[in-house]
PDB file of N, CA and C in Angstrom:
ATOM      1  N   UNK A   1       6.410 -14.422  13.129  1.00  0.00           N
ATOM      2  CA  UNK A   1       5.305 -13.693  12.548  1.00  0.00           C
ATOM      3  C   UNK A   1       5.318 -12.264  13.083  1.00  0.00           C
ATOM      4  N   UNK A   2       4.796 -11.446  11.900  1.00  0.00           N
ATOM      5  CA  UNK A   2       4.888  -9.566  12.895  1.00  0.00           C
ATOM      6  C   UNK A   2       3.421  -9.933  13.483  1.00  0.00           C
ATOM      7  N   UNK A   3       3.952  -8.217  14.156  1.00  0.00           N
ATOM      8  CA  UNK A   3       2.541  -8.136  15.005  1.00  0.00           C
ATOM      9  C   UNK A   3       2.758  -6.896  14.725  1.00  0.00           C
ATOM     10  N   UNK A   4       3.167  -5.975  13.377  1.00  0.00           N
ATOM     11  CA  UNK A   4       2.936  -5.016  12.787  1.00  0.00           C
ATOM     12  C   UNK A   4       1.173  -4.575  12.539  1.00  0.00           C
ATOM     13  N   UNK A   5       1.379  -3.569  12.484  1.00  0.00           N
ATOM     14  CA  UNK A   5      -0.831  -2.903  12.111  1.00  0.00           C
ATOM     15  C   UNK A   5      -0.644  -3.039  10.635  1.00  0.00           C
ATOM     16  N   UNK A   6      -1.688  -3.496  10.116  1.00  0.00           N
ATOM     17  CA  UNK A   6      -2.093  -3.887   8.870  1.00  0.00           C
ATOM     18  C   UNK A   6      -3.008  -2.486   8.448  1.00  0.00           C
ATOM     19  N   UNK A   7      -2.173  -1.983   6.984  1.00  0.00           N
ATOM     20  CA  UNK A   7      -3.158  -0.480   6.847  1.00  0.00           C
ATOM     21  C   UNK A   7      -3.544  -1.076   5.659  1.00  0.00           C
ATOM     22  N   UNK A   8      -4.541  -0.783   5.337  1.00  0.00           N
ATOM     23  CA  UNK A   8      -5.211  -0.475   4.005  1.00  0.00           C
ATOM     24  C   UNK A   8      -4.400   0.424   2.563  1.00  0.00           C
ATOM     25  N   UNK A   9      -4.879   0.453   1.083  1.00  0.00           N
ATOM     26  CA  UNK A   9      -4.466   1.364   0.284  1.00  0.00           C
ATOM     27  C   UNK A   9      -4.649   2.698   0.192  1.00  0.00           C
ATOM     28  N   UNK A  10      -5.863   2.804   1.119  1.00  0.00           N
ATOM     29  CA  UNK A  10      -7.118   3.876   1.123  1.00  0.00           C
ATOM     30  C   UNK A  10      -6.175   4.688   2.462  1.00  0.00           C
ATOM     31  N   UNK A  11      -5.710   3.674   3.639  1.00  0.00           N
ATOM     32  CA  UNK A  11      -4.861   4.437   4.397  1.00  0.00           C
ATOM     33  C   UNK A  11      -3.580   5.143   4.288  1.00  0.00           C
ATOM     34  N   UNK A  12      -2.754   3.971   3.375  1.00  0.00           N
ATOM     35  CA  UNK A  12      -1.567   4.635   2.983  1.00  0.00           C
ATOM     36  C   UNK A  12      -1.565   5.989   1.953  1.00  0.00           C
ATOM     37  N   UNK A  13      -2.667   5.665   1.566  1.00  0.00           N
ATOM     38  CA  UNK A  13      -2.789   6.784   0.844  1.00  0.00           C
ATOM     39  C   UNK A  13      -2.846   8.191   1.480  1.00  0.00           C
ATOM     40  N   UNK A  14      -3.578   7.912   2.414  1.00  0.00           N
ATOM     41  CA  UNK A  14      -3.534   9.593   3.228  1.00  0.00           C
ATOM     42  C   UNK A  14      -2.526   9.423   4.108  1.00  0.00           C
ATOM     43  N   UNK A  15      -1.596   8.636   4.537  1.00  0.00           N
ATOM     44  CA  UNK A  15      -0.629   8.720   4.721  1.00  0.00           C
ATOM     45  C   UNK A  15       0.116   9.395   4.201  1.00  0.00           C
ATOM     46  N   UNK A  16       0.424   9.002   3.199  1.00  0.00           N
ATOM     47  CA  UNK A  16       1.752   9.239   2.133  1.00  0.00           C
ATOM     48  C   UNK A  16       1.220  10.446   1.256  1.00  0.00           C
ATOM     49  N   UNK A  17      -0.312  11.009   1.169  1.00  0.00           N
ATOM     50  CA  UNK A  17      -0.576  12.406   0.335  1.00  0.00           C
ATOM     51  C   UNK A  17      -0.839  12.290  -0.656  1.00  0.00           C
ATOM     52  N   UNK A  18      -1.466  11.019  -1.224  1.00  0.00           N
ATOM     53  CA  UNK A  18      -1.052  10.323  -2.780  1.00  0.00           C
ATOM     54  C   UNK A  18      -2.434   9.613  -2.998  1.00  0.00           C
ATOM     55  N   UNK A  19      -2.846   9.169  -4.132  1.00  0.00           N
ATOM     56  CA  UNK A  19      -4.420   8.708  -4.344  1.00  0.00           C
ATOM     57  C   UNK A  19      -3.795   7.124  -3.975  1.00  0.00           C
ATOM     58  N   UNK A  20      -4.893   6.587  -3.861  1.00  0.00           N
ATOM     59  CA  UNK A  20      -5.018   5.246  -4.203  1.00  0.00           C
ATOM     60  C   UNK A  20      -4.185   4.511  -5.389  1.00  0.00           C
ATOM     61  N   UNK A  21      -4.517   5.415  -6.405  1.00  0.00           N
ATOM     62  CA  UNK A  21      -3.890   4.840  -7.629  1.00  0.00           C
ATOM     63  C   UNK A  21      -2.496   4.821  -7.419  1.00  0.00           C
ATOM     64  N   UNK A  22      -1.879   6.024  -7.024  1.00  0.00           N
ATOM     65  CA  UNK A  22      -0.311   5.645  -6.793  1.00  0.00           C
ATOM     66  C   UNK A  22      -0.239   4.831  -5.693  1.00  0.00           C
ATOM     67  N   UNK A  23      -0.919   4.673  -4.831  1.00  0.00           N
ATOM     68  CA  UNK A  23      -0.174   4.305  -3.896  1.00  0.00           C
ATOM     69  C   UNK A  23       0.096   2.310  -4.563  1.00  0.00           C
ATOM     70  N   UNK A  24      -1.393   2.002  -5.205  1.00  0.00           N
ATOM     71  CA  UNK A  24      -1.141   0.547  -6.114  1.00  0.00           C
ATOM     72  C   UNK A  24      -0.267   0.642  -6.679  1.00  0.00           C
ATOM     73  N   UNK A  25       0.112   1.697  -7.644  1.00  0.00           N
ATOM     74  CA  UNK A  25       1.199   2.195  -8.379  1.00  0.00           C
ATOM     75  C   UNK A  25       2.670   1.286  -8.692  1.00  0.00           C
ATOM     76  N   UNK A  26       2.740   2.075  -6.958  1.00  0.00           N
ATOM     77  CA  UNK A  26       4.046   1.599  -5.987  1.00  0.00           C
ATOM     78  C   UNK A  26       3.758   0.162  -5.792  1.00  0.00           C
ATOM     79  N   UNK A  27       3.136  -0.366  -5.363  1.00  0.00           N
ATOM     80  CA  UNK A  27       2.802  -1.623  -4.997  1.00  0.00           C
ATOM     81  C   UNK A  27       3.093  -2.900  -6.619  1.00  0.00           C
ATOM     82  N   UNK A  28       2.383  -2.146  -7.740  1.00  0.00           N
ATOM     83  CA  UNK A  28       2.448  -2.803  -8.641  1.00  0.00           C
ATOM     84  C   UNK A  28       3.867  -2.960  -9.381  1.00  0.00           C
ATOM     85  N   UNK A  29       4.675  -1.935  -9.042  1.00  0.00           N
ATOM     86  CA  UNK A  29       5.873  -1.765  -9.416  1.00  0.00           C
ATOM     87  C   UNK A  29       7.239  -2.296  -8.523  1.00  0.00           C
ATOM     88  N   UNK A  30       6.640  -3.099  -7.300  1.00  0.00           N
ATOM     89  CA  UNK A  30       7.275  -3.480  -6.529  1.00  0.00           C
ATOM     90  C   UNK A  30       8.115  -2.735  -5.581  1.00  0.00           C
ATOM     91  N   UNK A  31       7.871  -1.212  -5.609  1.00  0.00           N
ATOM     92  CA  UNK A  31       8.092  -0.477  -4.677  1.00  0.00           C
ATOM     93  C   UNK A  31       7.726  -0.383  -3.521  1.00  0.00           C
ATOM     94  N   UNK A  32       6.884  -0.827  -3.240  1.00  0.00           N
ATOM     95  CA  UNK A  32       6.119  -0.684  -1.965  1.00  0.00           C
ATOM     96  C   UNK A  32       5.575  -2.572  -1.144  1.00  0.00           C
ATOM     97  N   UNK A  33       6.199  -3.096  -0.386  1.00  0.00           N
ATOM     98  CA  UNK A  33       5.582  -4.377  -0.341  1.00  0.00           C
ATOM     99  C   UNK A  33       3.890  -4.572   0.308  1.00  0.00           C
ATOM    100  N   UNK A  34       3.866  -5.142  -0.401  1.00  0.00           N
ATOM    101  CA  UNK A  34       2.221  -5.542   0.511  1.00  0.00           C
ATOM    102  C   UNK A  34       1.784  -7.026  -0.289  1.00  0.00           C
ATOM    103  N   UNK A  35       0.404  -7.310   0.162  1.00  0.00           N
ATOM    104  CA  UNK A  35       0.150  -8.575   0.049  1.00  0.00           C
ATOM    105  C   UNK A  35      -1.566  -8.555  -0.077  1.00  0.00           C
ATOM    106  N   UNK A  36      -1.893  -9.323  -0.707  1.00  0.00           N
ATOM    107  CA  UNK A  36      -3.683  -9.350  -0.622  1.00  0.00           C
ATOM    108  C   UNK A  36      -4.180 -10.118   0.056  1.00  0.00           C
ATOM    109  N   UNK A  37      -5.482  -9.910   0.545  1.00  0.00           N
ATOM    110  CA  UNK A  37      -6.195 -10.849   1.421  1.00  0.00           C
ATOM    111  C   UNK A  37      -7.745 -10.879   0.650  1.00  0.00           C
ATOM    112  N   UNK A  38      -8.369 -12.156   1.701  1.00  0.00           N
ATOM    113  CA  UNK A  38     -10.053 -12.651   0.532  1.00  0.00           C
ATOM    114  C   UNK A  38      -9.899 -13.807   0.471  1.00  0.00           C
ATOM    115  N   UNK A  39     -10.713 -13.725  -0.622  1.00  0.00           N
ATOM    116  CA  UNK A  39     -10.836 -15.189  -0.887  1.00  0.00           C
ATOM    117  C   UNK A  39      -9.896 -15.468  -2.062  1.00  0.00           C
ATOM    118  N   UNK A  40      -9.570 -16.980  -1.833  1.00  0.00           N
ATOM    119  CA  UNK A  40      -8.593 -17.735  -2.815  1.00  0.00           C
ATOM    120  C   UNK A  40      -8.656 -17.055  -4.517  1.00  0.00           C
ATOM    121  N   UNK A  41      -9.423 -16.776  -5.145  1.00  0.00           N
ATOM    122  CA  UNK A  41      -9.830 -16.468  -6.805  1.00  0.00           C
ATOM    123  C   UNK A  41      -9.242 -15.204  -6.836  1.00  0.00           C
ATOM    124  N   UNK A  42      -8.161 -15.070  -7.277  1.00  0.00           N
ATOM    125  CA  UNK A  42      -8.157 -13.837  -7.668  1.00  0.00           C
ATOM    126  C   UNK A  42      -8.815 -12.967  -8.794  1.00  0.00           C
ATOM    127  N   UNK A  43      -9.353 -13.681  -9.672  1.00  0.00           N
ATOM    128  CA  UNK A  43     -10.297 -13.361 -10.515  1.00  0.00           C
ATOM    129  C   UNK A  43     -11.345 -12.689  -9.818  1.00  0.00           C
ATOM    130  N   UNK A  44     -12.008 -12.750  -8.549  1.00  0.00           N
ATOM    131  CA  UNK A  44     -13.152 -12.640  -8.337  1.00  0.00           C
ATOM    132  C   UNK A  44     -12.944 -11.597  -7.056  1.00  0.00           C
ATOM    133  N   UNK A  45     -13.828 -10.609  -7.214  1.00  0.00           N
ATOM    134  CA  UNK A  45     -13.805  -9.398  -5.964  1.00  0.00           C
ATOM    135  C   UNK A  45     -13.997 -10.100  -4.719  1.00  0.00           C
ATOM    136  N   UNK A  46     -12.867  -9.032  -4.084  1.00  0.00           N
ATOM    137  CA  UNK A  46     -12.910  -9.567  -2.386  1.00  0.00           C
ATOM    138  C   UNK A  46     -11.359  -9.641  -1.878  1.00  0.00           C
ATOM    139  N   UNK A  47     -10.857  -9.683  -2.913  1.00  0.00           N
ATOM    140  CA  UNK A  47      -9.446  -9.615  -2.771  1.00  0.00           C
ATOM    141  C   UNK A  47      -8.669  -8.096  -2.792  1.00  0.00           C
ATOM    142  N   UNK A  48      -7.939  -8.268  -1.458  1.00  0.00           N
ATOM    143  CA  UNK A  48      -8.008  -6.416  -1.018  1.00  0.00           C
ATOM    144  C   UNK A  48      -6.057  -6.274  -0.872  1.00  0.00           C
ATOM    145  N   UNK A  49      -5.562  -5.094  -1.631  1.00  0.00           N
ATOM    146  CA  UNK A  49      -4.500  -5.374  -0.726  1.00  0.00           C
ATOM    147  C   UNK A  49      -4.340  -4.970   0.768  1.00  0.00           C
ATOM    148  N   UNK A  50      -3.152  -5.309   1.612  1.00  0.00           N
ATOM    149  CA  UNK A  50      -2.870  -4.898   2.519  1.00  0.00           C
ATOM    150  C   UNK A  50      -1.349  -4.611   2.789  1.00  0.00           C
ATOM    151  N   UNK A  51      -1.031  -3.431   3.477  1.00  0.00           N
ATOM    152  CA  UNK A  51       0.371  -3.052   3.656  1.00  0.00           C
ATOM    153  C   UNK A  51       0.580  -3.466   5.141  1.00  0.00           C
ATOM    154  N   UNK A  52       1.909  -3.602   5.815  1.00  0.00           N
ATOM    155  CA  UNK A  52       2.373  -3.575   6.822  1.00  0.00           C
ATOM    156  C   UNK A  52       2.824  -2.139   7.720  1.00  0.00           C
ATOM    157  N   UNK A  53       3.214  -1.708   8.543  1.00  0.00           N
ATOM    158  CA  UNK A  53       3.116  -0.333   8.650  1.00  0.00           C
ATOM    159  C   UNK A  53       4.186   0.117   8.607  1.00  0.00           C
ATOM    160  N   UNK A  54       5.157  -1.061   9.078  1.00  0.00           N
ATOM    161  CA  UNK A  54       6.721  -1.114   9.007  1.00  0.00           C
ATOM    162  C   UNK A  54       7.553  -0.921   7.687  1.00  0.00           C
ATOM    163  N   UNK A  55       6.855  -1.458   6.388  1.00  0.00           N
ATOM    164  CA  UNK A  55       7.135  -1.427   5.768  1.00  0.00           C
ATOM    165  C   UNK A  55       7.090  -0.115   4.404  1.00  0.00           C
ATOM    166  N   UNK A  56       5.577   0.444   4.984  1.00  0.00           N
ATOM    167  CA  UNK A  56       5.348   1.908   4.548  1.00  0.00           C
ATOM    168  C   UNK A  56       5.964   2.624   5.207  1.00  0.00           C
ATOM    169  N   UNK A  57       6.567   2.365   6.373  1.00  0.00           N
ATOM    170  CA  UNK A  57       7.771   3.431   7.290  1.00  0.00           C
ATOM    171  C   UNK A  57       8.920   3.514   6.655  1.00  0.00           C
ATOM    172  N   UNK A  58       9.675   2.405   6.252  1.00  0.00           N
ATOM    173  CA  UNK A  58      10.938   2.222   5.684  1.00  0.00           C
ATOM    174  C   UNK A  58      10.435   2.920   4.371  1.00  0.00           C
ATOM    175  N   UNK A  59       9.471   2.807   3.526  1.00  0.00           N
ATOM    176  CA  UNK A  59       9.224   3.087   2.098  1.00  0.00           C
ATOM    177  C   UNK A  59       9.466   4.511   2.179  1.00  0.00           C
ATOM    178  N   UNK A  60       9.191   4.909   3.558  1.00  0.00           N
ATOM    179  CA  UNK A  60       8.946   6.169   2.970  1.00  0.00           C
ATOM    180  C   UNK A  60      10.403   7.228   3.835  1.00  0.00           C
ATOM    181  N   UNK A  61      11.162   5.926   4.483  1.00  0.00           N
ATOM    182  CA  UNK A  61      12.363   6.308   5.125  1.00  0.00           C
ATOM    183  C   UNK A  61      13.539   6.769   4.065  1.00  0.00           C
ATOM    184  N   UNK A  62      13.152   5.677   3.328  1.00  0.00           N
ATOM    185  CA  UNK A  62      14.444   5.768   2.165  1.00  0.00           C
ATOM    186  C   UNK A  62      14.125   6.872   0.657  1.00  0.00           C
ATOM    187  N   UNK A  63      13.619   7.656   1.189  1.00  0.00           N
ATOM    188  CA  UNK A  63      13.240   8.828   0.013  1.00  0.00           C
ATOM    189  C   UNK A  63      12.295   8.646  -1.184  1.00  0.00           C
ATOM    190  N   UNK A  64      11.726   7.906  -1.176  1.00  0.00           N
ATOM    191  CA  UNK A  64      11.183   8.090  -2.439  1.00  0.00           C
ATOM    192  C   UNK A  64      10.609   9.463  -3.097  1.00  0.00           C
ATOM    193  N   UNK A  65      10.848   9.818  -4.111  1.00  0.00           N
ATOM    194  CA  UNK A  65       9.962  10.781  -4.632  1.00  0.00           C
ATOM    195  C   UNK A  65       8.401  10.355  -5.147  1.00  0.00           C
ATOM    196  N   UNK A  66       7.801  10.819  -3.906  1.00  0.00           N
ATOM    197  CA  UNK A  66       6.177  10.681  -3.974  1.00  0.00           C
ATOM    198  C   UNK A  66       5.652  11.882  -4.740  1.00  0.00           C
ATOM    199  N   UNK A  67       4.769  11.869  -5.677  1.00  0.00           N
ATOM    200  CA  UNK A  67       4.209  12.962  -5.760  1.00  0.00           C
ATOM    201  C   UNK A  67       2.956  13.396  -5.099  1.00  0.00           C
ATOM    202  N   UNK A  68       2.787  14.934  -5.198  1.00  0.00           N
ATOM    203  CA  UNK A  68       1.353  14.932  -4.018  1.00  0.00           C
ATOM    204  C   UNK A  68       0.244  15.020  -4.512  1.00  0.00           C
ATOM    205  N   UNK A  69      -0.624  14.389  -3.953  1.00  0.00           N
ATOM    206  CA  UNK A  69      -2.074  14.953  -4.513  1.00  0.00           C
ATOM    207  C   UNK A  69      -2.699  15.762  -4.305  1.00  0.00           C
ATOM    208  N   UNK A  70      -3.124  15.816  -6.161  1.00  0.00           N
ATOM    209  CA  UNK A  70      -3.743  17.344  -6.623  1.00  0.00           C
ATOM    210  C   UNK A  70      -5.152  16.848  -6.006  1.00  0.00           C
ATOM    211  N   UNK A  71      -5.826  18.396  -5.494  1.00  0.00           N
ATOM    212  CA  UNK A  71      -7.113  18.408  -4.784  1.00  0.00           C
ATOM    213  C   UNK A  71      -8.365  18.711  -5.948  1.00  0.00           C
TER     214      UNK A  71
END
């Protein structure tokens, strides 16, 4: 099991310079790994994703072209 820090979308996002929306974006497109947490329904709010930190390191090791966010 890791014992990696668990960031948020809201974090990677100011991480990486990028809204929320991309950063799901990536996630939805299988660019970016992460995983959700909550309760079992995914139908039903409460279900959040979460990234690893290791894994937004490598994401962002291997070049991607991020675009930046407009203010």
């Amino acid at each position: 099991m890791s014992t990696d820090e668990l960031i948020t979308v809201e974090e990677a996002a100011i991480i990486l310079n990028v809204t929320q929306y991309i950063v799901r974006k990536y996630i939805n497109d299988k660019q970016l790994r992460a995983f959700k947490i909550g309760n079992g329904n995914p139908n039903q709010q409460g279900r959040h994703w979460r990234i690893y930190r290791s894994d937004l390191d490598a994401f962002v090791k291997h070049g991607s072209n991020m675009p930046e966010k407009s203010e």
